[in-house]
C-alpha atoms as a PDB file:
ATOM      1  CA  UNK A   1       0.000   0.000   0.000  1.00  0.00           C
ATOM      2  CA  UNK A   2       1.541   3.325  -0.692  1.00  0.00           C
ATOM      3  CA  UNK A   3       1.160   5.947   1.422  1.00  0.00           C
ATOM      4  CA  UNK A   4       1.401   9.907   0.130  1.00  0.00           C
ATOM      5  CA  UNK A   5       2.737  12.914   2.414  1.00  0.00           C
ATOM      6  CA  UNK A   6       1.361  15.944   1.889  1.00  0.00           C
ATOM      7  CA  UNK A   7       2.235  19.386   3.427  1.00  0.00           C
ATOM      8  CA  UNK A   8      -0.533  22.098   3.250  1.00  0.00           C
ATOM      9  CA  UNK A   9      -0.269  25.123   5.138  1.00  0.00           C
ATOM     10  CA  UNK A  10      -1.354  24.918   9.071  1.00  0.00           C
ATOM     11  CA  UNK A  11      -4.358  26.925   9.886  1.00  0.00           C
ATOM     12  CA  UNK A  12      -3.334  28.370  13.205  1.00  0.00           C
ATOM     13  CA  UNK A  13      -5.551  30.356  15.735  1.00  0.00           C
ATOM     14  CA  UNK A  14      -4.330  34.063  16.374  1.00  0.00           C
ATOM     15  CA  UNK A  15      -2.455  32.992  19.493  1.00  0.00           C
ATOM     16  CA  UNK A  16      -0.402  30.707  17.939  1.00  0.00           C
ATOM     17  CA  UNK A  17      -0.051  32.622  15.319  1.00  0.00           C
ATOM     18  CA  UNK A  18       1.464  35.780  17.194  1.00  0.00           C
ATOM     19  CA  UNK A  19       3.752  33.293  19.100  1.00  0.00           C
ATOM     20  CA  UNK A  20       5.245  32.334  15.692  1.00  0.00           C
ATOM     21  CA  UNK A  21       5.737  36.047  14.748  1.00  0.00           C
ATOM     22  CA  UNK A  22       7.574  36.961  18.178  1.00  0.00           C
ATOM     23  CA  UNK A  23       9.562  33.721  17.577  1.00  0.00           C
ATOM     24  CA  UNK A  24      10.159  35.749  14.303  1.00  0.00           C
ATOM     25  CA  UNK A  25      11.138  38.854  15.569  1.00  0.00           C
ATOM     26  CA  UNK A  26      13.719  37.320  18.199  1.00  0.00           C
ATOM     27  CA  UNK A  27      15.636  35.719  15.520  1.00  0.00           C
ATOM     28  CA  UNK A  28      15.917  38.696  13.300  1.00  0.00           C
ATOM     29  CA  UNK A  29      17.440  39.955  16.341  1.00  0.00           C
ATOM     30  CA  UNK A  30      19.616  37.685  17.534  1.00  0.00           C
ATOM     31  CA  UNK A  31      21.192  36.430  14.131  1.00  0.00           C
ATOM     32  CA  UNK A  32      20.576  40.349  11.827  1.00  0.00           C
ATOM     33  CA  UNK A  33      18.997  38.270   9.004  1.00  0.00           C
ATOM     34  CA  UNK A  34      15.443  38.863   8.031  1.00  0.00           C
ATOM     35  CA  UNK A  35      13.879  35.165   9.171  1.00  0.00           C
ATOM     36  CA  UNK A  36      10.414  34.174   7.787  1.00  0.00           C
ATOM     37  CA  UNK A  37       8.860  30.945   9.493  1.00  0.00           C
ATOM     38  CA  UNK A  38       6.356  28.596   7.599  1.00  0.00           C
ATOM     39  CA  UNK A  39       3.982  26.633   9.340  1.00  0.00           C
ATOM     40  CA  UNK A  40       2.893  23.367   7.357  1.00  0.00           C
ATOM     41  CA  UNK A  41       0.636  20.153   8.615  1.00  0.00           C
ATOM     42  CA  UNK A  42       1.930  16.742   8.031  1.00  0.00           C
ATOM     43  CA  UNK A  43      -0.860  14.562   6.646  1.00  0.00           C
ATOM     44  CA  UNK A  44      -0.341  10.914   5.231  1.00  0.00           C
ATOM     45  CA  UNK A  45      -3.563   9.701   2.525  1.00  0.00           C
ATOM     46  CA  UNK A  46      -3.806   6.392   1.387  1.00  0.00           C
END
């Protein structure tokens, strides 16, 4: 039986979603490079 991975974008609430974007912000800080996180689901169909 094969099994396919897929990858579509997370739907997150608005709290996790401002986590992320602090997350965001601390790393531009600490490293000076403009980092951009993406949030993806891991789903396996038959």
């Amino acid at each position: 039986m094969l099994m396919d991975r897929s990858f579509p974008v997370a739907h997150l609430s608005k709290e996790k979603l401002t986590k992320i974007q602090k997350f965001e912000q601390k790393l531009r800080e600490e490293t000076g490079e403009d980092i951009v996180l993406i949030a993806y689901e891991h789903k396996t169909t038959k």
